[in-house]
Protein backbone atom coordinates (compact mmCIF):
# COMPACT_ATOMS: atom_id res chain seq x y z
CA UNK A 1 121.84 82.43 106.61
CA UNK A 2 124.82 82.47 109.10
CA UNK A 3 123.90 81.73 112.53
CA UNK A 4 127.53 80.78 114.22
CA UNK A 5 128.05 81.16 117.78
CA UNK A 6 125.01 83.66 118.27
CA UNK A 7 122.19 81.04 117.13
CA UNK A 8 123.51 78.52 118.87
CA UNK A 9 123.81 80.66 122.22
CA UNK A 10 120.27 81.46 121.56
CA UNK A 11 119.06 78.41 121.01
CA UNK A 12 120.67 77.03 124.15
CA UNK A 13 119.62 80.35 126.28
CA UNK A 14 115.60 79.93 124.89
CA UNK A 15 115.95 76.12 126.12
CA UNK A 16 117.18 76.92 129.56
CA UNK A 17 114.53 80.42 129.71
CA UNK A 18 111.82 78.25 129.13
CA UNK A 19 113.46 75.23 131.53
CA UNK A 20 112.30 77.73 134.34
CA UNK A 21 109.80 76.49 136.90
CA UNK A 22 109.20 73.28 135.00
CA UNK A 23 111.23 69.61 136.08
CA UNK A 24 110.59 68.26 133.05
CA UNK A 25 111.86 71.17 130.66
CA UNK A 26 114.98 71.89 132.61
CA UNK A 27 115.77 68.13 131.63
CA UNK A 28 115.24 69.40 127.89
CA UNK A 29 117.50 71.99 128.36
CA UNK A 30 120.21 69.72 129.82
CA UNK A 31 119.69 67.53 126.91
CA UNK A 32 120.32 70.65 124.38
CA UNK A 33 123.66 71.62 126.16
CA UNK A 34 124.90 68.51 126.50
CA UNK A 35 123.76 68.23 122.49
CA UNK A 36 125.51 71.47 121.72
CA UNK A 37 128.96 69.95 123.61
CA UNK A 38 128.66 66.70 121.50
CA UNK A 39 128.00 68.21 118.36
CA UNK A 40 130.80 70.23 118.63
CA UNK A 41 132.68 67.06 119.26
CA UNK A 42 131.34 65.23 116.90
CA UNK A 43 129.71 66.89 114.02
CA UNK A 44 130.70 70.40 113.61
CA UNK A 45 133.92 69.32 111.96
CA UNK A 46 132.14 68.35 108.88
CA UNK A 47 128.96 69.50 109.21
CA UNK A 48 129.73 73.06 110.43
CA UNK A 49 129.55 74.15 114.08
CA UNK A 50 126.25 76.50 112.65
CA UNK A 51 124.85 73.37 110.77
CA UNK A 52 124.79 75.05 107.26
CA UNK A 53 127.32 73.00 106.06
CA UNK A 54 131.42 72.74 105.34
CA UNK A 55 134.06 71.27 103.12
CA UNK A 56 133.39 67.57 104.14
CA UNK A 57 129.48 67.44 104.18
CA UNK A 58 126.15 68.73 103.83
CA UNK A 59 124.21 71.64 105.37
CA UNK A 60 121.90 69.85 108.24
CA UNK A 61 120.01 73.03 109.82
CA UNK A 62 118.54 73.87 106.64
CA UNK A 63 118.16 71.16 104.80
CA UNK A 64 114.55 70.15 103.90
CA UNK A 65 115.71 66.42 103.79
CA UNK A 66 117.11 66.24 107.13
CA UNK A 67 114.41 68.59 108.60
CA UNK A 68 111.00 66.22 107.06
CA UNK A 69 112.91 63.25 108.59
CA UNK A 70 112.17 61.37 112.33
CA UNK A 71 113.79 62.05 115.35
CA UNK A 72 113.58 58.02 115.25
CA UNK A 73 115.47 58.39 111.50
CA UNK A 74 117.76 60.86 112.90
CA UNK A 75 119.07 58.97 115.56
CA UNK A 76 119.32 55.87 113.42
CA UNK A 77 121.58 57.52 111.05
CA UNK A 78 123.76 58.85 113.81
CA UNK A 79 124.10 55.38 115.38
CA UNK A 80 124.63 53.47 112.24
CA UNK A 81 126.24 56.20 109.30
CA UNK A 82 125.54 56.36 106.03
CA UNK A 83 126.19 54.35 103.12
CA UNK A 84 127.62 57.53 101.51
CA UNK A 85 130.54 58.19 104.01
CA UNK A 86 128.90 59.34 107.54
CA UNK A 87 130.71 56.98 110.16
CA UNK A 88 128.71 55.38 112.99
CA UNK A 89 128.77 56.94 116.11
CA UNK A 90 127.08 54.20 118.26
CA UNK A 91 129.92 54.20 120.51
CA UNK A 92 128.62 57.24 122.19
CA UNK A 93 125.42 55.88 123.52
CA UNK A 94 122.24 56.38 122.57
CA UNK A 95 121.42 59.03 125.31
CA UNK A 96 124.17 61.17 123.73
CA UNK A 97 123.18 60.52 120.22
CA UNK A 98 119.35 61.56 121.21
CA UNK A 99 120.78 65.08 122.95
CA UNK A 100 122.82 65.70 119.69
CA UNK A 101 119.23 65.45 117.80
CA UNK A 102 117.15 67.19 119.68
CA UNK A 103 120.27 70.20 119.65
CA UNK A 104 119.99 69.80 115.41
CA UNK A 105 116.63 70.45 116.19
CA UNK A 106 117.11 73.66 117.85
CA UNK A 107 119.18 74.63 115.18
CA UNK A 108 116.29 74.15 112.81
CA UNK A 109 113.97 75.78 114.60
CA UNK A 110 116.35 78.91 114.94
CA UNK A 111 116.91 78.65 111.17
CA UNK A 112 113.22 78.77 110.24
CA UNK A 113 112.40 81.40 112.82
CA UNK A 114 115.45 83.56 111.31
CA UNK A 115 117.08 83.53 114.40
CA UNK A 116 114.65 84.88 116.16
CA UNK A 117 114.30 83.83 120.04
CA UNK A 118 114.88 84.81 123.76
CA UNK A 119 117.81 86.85 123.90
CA UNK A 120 120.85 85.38 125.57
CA UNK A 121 124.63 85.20 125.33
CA UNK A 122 124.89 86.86 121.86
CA UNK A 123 128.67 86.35 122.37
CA UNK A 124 131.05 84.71 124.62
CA UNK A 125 133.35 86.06 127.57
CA UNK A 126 136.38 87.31 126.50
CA UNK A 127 137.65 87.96 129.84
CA UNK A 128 136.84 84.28 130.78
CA UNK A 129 138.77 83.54 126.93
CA UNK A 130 141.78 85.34 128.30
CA UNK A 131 141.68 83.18 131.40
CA UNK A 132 141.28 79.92 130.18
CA UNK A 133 143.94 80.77 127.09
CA UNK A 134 146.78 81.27 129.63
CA UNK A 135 145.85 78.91 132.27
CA UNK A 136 143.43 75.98 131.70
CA UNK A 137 143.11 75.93 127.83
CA UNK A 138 147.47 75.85 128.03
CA UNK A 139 147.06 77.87 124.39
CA UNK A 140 150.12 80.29 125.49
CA UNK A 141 151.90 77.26 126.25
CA UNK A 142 152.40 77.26 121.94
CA UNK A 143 151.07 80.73 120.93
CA UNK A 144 151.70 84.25 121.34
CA UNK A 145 149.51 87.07 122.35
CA UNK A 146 150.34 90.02 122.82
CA UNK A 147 153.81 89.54 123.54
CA UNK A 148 153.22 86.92 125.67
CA UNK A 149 153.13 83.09 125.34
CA UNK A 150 154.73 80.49 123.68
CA UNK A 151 155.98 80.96 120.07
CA UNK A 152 155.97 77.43 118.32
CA UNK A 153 152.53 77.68 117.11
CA UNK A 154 150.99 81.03 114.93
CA UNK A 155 151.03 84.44 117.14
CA UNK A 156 147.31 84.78 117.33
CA UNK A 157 147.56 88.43 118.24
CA UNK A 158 145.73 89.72 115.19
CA UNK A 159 144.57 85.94 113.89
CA UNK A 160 140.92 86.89 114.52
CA UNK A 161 141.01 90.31 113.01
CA UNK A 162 139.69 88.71 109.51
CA UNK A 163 138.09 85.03 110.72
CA UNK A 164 135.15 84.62 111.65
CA UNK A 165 133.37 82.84 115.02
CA UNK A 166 132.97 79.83 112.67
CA UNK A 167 136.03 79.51 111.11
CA UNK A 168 137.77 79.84 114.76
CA UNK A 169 135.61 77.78 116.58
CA UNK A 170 136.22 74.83 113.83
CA UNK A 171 140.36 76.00 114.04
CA UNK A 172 140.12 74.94 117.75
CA UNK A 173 138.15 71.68 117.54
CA UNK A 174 139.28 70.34 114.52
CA UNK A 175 142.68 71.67 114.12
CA UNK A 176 144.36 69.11 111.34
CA UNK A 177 141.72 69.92 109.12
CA UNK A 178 143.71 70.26 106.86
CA UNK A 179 146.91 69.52 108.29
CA UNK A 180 149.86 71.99 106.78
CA UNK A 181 152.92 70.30 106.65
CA UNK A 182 154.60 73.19 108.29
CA UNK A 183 152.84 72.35 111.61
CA UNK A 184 153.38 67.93 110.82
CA UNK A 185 154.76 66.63 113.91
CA UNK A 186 157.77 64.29 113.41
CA UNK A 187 159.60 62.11 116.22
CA UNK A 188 163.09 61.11 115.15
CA UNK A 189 165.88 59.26 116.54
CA UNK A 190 169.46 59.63 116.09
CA UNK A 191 172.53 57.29 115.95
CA UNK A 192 173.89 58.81 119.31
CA UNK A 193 170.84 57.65 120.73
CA UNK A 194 168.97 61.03 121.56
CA UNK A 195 165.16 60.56 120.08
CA UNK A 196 163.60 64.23 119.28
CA UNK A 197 159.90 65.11 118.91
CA UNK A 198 158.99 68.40 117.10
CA UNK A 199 157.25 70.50 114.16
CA UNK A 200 159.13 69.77 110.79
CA UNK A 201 160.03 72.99 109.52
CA UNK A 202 161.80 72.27 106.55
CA UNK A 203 163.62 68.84 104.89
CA UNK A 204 165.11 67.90 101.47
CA UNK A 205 167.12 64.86 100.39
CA UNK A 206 169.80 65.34 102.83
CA UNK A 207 169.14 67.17 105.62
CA UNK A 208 165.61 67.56 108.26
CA UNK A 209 164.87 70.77 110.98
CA UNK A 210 162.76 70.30 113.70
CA UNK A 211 161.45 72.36 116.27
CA UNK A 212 161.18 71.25 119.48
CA UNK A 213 158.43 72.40 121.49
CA UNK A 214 161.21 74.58 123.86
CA UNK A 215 161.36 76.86 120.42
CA UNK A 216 164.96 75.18 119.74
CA UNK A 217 165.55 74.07 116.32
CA UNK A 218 167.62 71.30 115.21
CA UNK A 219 169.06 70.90 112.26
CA UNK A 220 169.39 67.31 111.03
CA UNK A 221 171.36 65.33 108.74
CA UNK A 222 169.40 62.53 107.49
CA UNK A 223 172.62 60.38 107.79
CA UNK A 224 172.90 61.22 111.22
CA UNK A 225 169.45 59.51 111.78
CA UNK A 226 167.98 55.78 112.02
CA UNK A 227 163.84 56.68 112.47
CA UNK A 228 162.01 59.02 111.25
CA UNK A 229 158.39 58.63 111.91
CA UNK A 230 155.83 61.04 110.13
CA UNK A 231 152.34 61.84 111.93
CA UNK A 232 149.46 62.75 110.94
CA UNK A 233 149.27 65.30 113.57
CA UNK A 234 150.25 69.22 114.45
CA UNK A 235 151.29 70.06 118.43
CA UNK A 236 147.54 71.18 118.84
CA UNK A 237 145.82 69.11 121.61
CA UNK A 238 142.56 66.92 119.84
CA UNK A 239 140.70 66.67 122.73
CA UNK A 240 139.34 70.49 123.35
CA UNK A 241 135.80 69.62 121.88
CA UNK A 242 135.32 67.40 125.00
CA UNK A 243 137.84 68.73 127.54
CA UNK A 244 136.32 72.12 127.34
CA UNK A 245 132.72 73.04 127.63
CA UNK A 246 130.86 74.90 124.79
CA UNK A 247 131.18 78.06 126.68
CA UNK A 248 134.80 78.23 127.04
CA UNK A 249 135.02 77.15 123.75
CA UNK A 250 132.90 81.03 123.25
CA UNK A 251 134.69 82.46 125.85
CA UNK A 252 137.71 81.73 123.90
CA UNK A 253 136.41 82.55 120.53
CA UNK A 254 135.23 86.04 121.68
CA UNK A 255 138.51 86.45 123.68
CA UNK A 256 140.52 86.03 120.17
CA UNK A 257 138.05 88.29 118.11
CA UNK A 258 138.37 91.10 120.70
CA UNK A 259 142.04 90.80 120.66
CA UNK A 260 142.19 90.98 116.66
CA UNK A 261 140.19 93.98 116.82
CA UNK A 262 142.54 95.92 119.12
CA UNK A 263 145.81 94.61 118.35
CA UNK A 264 148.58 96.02 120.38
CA UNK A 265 150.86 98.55 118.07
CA UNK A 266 153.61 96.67 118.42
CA UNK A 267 151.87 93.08 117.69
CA UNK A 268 154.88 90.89 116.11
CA UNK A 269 153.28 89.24 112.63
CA UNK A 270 151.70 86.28 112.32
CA UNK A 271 154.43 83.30 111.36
């Protein structure tokens, strides 16, 4: 059962509703936003940011396994990993790795009650989205919308028109995953002594084009050069699942879904 962005809204919104008038539950529903933010960090890139699952592991919100163990288990197996692949996250404390439990739990307990809670943000602000993604959030800086922005990255104009929450949210927070090698980063250096950091766009044998992130390209001839260095990166900043909070990560998600589903007529395709 998908639960995306709404559940976990909910979940947060019934934990802060019932924080009301109490000391000690307000501290709970600290702990469940602060669980939400590090999840997102941390987990929802193989996990799923709904915890039903993705690509690189198994679903934790509904799975009978996860849900019959500890909160004691739990946070062992966060702190520690597994022997079957799960890396160790004791580096973020235990306090952190205790709010990112009792957050899966919330996402359990939305999951059995089939999503069923206190109402609360059932989506995002998309006005605050269009904010943040030309100012703070620097997304215009690469991409266009609208006929505004950058145009290194995708046009994102109608991006959201057939994604869904999920599938964006993940886009933002884990964006090399999987890494296209039209959007590899690639720092070179040439015999004239210029050095050049940009997208590879295309290469062969003989020759290399880069875009730099001005939008110029440069067209390369491998004799011309003596480095090339290959990341394992794209242009898209790492850090959003901890330099932005959960809700402008929303804001943001709702701001691209409203814009896919009123695209400007004369919205330029996606590249």
């Amino acid at each position: 059962m998908p639960i995306t962005l709404h559940k976990i809204a909910r979940a947060i919104c019934g934990m802060l509703l019932i924080s009301i008038g109490s000391g000690a539950a307000h501290s709970q529903s600290n702990s469940t936003v602060v669980g939400a933010r590090l999840y997102v960090q941390f987990c929802a890139g193989c996990h799923g940011v709904d915890g039903n699952g993705a690509d690189k592991a198994s679903a934790l919100a509904a799975n009978p396994e996860v849900m019959n163990r500890t909160d004691t288990e739990l946070l062992r197996i966060v702190r520690d990993g597994t022997p079957n692949g799960m890396p160790p996250f004791a580096q973020i404390g235990d306090a952190n790795i205790a709010a990112v439990v009792h957050f899966l739990r919330s996402l359990q307990e939305s999951e059995v009650s089939g999503g069923t809670g206190p109402p609360g943000l059932a989506t995002g602000n998309a006005a605050a989205g269009e904010a943040l993604f030309f100012g703070k959030a620097q997304c215009s800086a690469c991409h266009m919308m609208r006929g505004k922005g950058g145009f290194i990255a995708q046009n994102l104009t109608t991006y959201a028109h057939n994604r869904s929450a999920d599938t964006i949210l993940q886009a933002i927070i884990a964006p090399d995953s999987p890494l296209l090698p039209s959007s590899r980063v690639v720092n070179v250096s040439t015999k004239q002594g210029q050095t050049l950091t940009g997208v590879l766009r295309n290469e062969d044998n003989f020759n290399l084009a880069l875009q730099t992130e001005d939008g110029r390209y440069h067209f390369l001839s491998r004799d011309e050069l003596t480095n090339i260095s290959y990341t394992n990166h794209s242009l898209m900043p790492h850090d959003y699942g901890s330099r932005l909070t959960s809700k402008d990560l929303y804001d943001i998600v709702s701001f691209l879904i409203a814009s896919g589903k009123r695209p400007p007529a004369n919205a330029e395709p996606d590249r």
